[in-house]
C-alpha atoms as a PDB file:
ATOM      1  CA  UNK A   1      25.011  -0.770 -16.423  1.00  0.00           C
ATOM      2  CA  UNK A   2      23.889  -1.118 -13.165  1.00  0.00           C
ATOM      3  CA  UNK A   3      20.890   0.094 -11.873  1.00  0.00           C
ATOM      4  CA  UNK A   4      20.430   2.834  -9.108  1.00  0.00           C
ATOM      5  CA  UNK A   5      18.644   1.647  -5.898  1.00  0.00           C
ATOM      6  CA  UNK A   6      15.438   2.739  -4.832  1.00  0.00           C
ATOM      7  CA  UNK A   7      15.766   2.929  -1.390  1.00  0.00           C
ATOM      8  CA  UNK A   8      11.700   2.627   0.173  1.00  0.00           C
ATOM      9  CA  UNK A   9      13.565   1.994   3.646  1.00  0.00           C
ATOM     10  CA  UNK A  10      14.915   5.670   3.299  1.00  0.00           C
ATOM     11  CA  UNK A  11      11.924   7.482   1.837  1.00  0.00           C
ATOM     12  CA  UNK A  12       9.851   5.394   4.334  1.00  0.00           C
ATOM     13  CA  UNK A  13      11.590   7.132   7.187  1.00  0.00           C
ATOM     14  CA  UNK A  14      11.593  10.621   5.770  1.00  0.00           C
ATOM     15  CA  UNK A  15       7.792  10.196   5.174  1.00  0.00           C
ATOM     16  CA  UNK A  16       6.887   8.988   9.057  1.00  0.00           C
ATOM     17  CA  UNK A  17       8.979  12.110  10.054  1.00  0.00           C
ATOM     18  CA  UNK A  18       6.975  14.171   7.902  1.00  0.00           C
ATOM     19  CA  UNK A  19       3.820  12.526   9.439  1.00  0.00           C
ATOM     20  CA  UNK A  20       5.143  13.129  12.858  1.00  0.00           C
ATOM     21  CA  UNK A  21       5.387  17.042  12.446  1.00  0.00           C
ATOM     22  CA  UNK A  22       1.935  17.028  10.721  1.00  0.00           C
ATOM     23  CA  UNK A  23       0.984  14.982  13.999  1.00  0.00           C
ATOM     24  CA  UNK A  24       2.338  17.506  16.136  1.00  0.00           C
ATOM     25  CA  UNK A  25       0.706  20.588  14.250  1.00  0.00           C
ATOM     26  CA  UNK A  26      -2.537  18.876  14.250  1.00  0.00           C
ATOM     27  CA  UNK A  27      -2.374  18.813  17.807  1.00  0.00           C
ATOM     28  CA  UNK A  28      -0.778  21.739  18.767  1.00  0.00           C
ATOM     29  CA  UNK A  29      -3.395  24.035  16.740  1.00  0.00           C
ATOM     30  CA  UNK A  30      -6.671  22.130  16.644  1.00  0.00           C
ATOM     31  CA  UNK A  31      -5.968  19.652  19.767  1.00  0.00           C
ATOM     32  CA  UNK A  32      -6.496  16.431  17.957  1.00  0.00           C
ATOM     33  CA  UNK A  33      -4.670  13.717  17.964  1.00  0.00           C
ATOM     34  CA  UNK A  34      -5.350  11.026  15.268  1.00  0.00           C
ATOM     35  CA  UNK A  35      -6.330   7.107  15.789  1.00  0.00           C
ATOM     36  CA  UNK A  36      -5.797   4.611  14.289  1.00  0.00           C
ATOM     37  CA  UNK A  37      -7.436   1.043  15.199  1.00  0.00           C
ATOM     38  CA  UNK A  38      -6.206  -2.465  14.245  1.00  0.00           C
ATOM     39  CA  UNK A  39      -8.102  -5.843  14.095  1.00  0.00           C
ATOM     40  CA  UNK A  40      -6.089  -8.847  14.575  1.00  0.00           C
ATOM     41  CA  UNK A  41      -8.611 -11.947  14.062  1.00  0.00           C
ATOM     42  CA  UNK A  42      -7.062 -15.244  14.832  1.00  0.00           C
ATOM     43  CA  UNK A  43      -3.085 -15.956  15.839  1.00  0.00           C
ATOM     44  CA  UNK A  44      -1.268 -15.930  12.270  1.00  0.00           C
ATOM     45  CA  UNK A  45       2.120 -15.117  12.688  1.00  0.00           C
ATOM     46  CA  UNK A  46       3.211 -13.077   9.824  1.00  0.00           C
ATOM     47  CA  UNK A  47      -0.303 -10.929  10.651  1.00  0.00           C
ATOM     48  CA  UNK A  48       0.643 -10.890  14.250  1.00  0.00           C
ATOM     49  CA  UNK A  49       3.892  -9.532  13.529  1.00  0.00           C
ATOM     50  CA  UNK A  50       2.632  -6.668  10.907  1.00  0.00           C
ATOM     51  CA  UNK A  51       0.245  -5.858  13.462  1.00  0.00           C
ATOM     52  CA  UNK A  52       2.817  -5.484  15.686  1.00  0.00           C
ATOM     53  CA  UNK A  53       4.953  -2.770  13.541  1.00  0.00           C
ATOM     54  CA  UNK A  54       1.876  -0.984  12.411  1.00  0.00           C
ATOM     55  CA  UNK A  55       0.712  -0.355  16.131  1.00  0.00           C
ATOM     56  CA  UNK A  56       4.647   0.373  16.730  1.00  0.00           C
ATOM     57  CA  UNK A  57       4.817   2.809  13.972  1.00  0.00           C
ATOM     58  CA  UNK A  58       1.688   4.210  15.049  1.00  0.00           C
ATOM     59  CA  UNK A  59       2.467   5.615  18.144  1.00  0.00           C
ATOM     60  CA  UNK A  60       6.625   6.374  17.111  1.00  0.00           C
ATOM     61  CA  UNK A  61       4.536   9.558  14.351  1.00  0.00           C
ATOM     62  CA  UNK A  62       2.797  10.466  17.966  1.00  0.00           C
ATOM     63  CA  UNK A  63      -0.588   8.965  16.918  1.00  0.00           C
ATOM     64  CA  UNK A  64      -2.908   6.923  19.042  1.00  0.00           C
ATOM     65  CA  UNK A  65      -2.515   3.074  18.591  1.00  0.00           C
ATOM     66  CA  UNK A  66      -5.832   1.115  19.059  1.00  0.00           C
ATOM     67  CA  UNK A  67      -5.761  -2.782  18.649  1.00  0.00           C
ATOM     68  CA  UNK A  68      -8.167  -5.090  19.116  1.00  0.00           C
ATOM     69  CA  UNK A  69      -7.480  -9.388  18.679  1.00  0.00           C
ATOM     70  CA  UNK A  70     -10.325 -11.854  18.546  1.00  0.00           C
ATOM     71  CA  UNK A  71     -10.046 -15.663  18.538  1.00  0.00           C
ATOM     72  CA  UNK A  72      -9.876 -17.275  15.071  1.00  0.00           C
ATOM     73  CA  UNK A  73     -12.911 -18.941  15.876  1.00  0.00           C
ATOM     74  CA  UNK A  74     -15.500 -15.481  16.736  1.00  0.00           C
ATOM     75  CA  UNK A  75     -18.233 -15.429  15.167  1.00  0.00           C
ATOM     76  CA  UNK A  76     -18.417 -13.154  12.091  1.00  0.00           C
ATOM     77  CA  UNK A  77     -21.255 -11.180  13.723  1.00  0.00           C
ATOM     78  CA  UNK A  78     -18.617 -10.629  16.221  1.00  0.00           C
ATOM     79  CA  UNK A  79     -16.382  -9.133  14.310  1.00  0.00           C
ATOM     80  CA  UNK A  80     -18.833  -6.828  12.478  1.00  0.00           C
ATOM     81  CA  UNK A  81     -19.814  -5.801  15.691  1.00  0.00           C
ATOM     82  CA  UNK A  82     -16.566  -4.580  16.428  1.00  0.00           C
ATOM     83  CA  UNK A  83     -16.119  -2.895  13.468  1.00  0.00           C
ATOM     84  CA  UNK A  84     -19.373  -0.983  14.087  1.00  0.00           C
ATOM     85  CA  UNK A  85     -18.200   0.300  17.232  1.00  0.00           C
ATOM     86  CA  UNK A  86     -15.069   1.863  16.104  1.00  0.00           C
ATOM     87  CA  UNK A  87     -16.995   3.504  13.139  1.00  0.00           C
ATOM     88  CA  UNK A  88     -19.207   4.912  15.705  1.00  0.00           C
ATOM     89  CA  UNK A  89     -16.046   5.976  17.867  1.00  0.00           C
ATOM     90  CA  UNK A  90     -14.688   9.083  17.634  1.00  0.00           C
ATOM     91  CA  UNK A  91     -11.309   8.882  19.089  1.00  0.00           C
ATOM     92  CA  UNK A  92     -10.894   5.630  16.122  1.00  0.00           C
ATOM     93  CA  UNK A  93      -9.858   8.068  12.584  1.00  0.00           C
ATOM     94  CA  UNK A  94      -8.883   4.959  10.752  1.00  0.00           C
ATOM     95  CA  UNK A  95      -9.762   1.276  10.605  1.00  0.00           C
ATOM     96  CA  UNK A  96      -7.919  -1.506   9.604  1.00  0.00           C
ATOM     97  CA  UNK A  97      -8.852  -5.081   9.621  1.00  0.00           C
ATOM     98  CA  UNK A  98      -5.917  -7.383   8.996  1.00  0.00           C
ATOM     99  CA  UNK A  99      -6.045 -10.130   6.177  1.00  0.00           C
ATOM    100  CA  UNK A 100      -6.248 -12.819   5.357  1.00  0.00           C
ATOM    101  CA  UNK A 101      -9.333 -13.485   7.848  1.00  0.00           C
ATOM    102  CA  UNK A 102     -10.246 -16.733   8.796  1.00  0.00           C
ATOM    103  CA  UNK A 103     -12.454 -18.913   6.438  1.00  0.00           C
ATOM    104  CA  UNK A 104     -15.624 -19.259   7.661  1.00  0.00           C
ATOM    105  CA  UNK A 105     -15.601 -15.268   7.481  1.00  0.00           C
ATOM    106  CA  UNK A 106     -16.408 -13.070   4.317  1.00  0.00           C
ATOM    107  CA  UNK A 107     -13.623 -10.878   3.669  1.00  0.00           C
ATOM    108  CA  UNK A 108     -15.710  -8.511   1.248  1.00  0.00           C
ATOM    109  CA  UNK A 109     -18.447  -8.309   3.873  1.00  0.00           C
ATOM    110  CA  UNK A 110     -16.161  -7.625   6.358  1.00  0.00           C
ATOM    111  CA  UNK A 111     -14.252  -4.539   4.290  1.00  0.00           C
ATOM    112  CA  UNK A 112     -17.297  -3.019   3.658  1.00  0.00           C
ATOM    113  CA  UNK A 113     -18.595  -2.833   6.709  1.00  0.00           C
ATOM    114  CA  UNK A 114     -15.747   0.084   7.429  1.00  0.00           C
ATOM    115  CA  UNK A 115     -16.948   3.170   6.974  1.00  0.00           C
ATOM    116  CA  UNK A 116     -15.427   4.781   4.144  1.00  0.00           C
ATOM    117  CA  UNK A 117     -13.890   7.516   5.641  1.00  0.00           C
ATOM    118  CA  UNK A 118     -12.298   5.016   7.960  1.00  0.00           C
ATOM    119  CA  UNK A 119     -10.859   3.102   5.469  1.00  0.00           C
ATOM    120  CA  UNK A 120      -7.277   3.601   5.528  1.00  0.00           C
ATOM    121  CA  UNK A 121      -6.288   0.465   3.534  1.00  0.00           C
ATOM    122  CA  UNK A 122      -9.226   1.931   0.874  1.00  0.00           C
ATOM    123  CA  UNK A 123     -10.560  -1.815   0.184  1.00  0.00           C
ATOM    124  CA  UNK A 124     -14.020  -0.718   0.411  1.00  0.00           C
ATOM    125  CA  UNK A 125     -16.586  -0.626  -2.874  1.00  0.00           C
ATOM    126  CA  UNK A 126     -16.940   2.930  -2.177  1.00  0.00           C
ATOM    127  CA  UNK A 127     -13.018   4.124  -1.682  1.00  0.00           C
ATOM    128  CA  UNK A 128     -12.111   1.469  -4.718  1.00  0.00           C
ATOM    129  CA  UNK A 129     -14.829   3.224  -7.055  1.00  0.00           C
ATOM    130  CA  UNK A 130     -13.515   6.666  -5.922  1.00  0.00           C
ATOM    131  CA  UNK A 131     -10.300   6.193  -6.726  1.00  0.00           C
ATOM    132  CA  UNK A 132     -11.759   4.482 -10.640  1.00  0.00           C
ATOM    133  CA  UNK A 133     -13.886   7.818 -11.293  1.00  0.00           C
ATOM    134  CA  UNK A 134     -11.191  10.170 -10.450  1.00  0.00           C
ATOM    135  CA  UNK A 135     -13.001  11.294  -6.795  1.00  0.00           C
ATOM    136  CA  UNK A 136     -11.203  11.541  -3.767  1.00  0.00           C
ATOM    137  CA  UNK A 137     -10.644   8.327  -2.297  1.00  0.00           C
ATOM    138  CA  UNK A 138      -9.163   6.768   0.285  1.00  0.00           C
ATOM    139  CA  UNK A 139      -6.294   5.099  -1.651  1.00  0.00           C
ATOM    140  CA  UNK A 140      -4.239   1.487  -0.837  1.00  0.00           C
ATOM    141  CA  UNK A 141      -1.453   1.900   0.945  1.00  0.00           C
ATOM    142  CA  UNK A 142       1.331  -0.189  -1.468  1.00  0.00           C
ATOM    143  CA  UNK A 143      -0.157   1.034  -4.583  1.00  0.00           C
ATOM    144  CA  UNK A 144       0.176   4.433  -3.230  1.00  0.00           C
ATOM    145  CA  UNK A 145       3.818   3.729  -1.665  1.00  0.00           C
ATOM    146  CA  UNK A 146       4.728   2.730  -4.972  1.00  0.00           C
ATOM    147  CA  UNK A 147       3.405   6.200  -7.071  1.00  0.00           C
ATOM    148  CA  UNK A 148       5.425   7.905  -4.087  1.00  0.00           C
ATOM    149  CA  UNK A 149       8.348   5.926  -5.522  1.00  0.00           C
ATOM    150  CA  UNK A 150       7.964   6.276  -8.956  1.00  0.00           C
ATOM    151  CA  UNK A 151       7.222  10.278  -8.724  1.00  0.00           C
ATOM    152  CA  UNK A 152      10.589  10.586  -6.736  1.00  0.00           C
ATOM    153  CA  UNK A 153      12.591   9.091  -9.171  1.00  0.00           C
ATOM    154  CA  UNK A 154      11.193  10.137 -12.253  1.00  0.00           C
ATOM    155  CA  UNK A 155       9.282  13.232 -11.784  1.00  0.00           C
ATOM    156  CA  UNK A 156       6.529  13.533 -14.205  1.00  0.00           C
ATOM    157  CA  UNK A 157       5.060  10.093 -15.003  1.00  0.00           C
ATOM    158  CA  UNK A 158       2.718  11.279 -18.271  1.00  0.00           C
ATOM    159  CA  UNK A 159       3.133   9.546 -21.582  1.00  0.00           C
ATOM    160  CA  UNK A 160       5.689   6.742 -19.890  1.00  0.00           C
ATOM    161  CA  UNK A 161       4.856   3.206 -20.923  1.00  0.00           C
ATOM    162  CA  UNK A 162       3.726   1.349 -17.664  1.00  0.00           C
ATOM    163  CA  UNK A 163       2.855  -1.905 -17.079  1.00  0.00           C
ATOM    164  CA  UNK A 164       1.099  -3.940 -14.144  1.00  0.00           C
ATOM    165  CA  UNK A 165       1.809  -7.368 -13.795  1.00  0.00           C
ATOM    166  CA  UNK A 166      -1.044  -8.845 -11.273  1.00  0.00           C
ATOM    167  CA  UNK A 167      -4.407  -7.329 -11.408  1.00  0.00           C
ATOM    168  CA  UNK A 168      -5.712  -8.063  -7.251  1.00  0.00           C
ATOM    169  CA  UNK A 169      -7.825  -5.514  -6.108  1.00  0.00           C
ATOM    170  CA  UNK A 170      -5.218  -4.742  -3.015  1.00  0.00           C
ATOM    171  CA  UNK A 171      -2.137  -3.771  -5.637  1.00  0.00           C
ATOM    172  CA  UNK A 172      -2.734  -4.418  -8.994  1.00  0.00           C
ATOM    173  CA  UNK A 173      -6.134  -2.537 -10.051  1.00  0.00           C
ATOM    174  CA  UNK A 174      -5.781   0.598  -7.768  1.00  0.00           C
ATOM    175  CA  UNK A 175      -1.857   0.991  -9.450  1.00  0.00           C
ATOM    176  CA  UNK A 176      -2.974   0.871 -12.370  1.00  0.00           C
ATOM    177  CA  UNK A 177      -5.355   3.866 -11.488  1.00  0.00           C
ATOM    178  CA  UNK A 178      -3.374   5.625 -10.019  1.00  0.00           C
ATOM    179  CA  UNK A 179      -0.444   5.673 -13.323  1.00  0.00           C
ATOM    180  CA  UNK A 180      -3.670   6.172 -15.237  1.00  0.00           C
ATOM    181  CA  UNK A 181      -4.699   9.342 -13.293  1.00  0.00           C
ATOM    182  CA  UNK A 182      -0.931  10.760 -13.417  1.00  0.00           C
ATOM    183  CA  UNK A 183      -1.053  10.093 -17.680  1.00  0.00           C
ATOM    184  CA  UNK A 184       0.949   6.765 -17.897  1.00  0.00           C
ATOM    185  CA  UNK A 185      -0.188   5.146 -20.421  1.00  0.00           C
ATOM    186  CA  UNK A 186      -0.905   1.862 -18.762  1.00  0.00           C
ATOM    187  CA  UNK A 187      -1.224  -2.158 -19.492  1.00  0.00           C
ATOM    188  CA  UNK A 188      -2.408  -4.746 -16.547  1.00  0.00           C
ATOM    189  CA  UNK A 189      -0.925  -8.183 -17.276  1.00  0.00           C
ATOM    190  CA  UNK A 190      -1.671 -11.755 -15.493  1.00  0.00           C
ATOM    191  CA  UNK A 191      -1.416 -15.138 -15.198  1.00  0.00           C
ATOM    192  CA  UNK A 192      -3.489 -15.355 -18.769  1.00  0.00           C
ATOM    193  CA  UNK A 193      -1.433 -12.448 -20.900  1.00  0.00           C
ATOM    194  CA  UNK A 194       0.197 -13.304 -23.896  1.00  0.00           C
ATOM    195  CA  UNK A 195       3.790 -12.695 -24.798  1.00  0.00           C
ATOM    196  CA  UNK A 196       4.241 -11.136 -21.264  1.00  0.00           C
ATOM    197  CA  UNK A 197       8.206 -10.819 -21.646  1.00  0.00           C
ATOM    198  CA  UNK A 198       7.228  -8.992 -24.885  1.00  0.00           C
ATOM    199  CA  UNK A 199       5.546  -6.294 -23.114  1.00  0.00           C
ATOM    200  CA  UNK A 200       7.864  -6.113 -20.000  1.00  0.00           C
ATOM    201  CA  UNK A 201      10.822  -5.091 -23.187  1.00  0.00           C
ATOM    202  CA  UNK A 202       8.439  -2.058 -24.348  1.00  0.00           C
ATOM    203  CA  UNK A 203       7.598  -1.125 -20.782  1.00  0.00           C
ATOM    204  CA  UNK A 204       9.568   2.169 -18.962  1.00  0.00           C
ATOM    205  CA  UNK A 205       8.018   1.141 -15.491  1.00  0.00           C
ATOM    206  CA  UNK A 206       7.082  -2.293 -14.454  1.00  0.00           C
ATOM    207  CA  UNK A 207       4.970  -3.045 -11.073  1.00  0.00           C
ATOM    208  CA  UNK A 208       5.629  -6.402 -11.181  1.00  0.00           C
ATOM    209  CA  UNK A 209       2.520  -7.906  -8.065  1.00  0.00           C
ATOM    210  CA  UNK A 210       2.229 -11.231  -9.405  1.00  0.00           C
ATOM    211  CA  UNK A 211       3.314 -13.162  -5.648  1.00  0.00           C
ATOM    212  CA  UNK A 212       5.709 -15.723  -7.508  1.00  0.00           C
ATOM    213  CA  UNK A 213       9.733 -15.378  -6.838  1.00  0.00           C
ATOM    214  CA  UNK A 214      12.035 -14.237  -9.476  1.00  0.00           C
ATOM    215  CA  UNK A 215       9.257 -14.247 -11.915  1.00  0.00           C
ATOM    216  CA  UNK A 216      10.116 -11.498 -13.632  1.00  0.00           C
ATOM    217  CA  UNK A 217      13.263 -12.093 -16.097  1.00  0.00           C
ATOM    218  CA  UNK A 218      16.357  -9.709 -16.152  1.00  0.00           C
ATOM    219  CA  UNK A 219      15.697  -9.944 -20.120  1.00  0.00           C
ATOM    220  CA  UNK A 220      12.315  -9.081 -20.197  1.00  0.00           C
ATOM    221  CA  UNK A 221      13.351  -5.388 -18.660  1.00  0.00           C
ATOM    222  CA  UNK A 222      13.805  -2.611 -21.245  1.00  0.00           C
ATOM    223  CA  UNK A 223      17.379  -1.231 -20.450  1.00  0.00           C
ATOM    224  CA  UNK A 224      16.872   2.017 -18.109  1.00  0.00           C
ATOM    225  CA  UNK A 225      13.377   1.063 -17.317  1.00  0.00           C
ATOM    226  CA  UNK A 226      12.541   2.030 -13.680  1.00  0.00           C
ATOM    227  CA  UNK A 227      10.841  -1.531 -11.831  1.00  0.00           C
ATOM    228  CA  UNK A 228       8.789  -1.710  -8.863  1.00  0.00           C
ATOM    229  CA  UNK A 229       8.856  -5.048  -6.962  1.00  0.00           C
ATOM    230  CA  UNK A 230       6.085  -5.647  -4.251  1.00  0.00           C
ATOM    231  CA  UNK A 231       6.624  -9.221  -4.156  1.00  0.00           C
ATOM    232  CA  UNK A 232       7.841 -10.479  -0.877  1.00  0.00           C
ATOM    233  CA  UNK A 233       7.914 -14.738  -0.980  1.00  0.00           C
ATOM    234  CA  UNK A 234       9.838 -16.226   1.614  1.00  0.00           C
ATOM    235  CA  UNK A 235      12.208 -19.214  -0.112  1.00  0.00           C
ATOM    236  CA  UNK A 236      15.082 -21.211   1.209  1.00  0.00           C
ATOM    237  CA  UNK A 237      17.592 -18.795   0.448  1.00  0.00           C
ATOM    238  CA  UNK A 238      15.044 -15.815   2.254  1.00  0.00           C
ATOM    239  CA  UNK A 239      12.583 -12.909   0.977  1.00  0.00           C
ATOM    240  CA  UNK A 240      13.010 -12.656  -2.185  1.00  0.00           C
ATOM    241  CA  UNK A 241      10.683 -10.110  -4.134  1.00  0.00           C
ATOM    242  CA  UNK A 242       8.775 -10.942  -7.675  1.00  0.00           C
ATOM    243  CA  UNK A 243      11.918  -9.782 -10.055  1.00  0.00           C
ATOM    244  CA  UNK A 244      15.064 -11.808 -10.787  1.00  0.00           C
ATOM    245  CA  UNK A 245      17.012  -8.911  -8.654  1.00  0.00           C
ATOM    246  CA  UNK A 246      20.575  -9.325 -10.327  1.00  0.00           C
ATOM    247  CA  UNK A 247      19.557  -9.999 -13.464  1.00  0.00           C
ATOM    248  CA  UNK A 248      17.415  -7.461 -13.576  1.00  0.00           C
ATOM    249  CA  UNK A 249      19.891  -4.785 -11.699  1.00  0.00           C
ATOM    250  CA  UNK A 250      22.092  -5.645 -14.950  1.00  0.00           C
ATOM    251  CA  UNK A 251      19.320  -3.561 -17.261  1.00  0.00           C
ATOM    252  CA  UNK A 252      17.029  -1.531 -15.196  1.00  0.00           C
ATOM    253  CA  UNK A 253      17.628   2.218 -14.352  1.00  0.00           C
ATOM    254  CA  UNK A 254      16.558   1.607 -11.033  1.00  0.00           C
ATOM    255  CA  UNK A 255      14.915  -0.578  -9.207  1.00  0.00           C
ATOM    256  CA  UNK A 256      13.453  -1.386  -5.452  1.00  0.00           C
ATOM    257  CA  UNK A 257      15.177  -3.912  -3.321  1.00  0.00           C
ATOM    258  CA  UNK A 258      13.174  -6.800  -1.495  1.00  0.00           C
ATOM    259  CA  UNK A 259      13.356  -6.510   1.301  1.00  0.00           C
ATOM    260  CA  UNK A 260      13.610  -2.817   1.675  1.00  0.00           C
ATOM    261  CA  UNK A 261      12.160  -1.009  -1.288  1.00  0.00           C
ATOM    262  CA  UNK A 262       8.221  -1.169  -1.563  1.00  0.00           C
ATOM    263  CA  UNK A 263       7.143  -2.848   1.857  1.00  0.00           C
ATOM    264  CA  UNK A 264       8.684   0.009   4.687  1.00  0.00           C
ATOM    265  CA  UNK A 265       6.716   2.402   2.111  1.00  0.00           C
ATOM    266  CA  UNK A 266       3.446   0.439   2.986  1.00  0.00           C
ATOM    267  CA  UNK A 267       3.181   0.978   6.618  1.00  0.00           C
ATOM    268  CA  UNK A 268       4.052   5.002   5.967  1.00  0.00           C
ATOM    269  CA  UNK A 269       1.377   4.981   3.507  1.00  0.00           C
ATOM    270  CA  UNK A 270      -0.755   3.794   6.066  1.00  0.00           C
ATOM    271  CA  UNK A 271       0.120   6.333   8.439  1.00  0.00           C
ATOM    272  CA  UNK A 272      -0.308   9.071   5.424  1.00  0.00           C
ATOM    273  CA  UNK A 273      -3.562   7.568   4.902  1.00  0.00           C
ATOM    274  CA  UNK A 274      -4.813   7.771   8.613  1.00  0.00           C
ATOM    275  CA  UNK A 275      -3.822  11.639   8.938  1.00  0.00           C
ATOM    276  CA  UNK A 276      -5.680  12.257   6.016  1.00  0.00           C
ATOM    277  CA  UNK A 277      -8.650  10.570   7.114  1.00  0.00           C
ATOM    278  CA  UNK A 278      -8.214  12.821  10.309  1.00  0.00           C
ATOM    279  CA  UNK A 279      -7.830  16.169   8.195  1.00  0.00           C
ATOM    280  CA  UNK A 280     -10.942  15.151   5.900  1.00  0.00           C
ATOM    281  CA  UNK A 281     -13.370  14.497   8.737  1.00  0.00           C
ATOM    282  CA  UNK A 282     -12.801  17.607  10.644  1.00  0.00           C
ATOM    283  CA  UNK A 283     -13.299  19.768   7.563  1.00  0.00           C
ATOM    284  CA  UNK A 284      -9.128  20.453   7.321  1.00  0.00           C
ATOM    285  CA  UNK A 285      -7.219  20.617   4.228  1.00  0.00           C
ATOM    286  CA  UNK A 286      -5.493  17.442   3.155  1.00  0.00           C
ATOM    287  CA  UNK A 287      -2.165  16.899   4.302  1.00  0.00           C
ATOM    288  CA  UNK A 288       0.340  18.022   2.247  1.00  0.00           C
ATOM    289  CA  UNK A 289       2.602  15.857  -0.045  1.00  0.00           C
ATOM    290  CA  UNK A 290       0.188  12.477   1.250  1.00  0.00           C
ATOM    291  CA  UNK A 291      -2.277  12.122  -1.180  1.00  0.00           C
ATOM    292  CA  UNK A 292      -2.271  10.968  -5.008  1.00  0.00           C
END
């Protein structure tokens, strides 16, 4: 058997054109046009370049692009300054500050300084305990690429066995939510779980966020189970996702590609995520087909 490919590059593109006609509504009947700012703080290179394609992105779904770059050496007071001014700004509908900041900064301090309704990447306290209760939140952008995934291919997720391998509050946590919320029935495994190929064998989904290549064996995957990699680790022979891809392809139903499964889905997500935050602050219905 080999496994069907879940193609995130596809979806992705069907989703932004989606956005774009929701864009164009938007405008055409209420005359706004959504925003969506970016914070670039320092001059990483892989954050300079996702900046780049989230800004590009931006404007292709007819939104407005904001970015802003300070010097890897501002002052956190700086930055929070910032961030206070694009809460206050109306023409900013979503906020996004890239990681991984500098160290001298606090990254948690930083997040929460967003206002919630701003927070299209949903790292806040506020969005994160949202989306635990069962309130509308502001959701993360992979975790909710990967549902998007999942729901295609399967359909109804409820009584499925589902486990999360990595439990960071960026992927891991809110995934698990969000199976939880659409009645998986749902185990988070890390670095300390016991007898982890063990579960993988009983599990009909697997999110496997752990950041290590190939981690994930091609016999720990119960045959036909449907994985989800959002690893992406750069190694000598390229990107290569979380998952053993061949060996795994040899078992699984279906599975996502790295690169082009789960991280083209990310950057849509965001997108979803900023014309909802649009919709919700001027009273509008959510956006349909965008939201958890």
């Amino acid at each position: 058997m080999t496994a069907e490919l879940i193609d995130g590059k596809a979806f992705a593109a069907t989703l932004r054109a989606r956005i774009a006609e929701q864009v164009a509504r938007l405008r055409a009947d209420h005359a706004i046009t959504p925003g969506l700012a970016v914070v670039l703080v320092g001059e990483d290179a892989a954050s300079s370049v996702y900046v780049r394609s989230k800004g590009k992105a931006t404007v292709e779904v007819g939104m407005e692009s904001f970015q802003h770059r300070l010097p890897a050496d501002a002052p956190q007071a700086d930055l929070l300054a910032l961030v206070e001014r694009l809460n206050a700004d109306p023409a900013v509908n979503g906020i996004l500050v890239q990681l991984p900041l500098p160290a001298h900064m606090d990254e948690a301090a930083v997040i929460n300084a967003i206002a919630p309704e701003k927070d299209v990447d949903g790292f806040t306290v506020l969005n994160a305990g949202r989306l635990a209760t069962g309130q509308k939140a502001m959701v993360p952008c992979t975790p909710l690429g990967c549902l998007m995934l999942l729901r295609d291919r399967l359909g109804s997720l409820a009584g499925l066995n589902a486990l999360v391998i990595g439990r960071s509050n960026i992927v891991g946590k809110p995934m698990a939510q969000l199976l939880l919320a659409d009645s998986a029935t749902v185990t988070v495994a890390h670095s300390r779980t016991r007898d982890l190929p063990g579960l993988c064998r009983r599990a009909d989904i697997v999110v496997a966020a752990v950041g290590r290549a190939r981690f994930v064996q091609g016999d720990w995957i119960k045959p036909g189970a449907t994985v989800i990699d959002v690893g992406i680790n750069r190694t000598d022979a390229g990107l290569v996702g979380d998952v053993d891809f061949d060996a795994a392809r040899a078992v699984a139903g279906a599975i996502t590609p790295v690169p082009g499964g789960v991280g083209p889905m990310t950057i849509a997500c965001l997108l979803a995520n900023t014309l909802t935050a649009t919709a919700r602050a001027r009273g509008l219905p959510d956006p349909r087909g965008l939201t958890p």
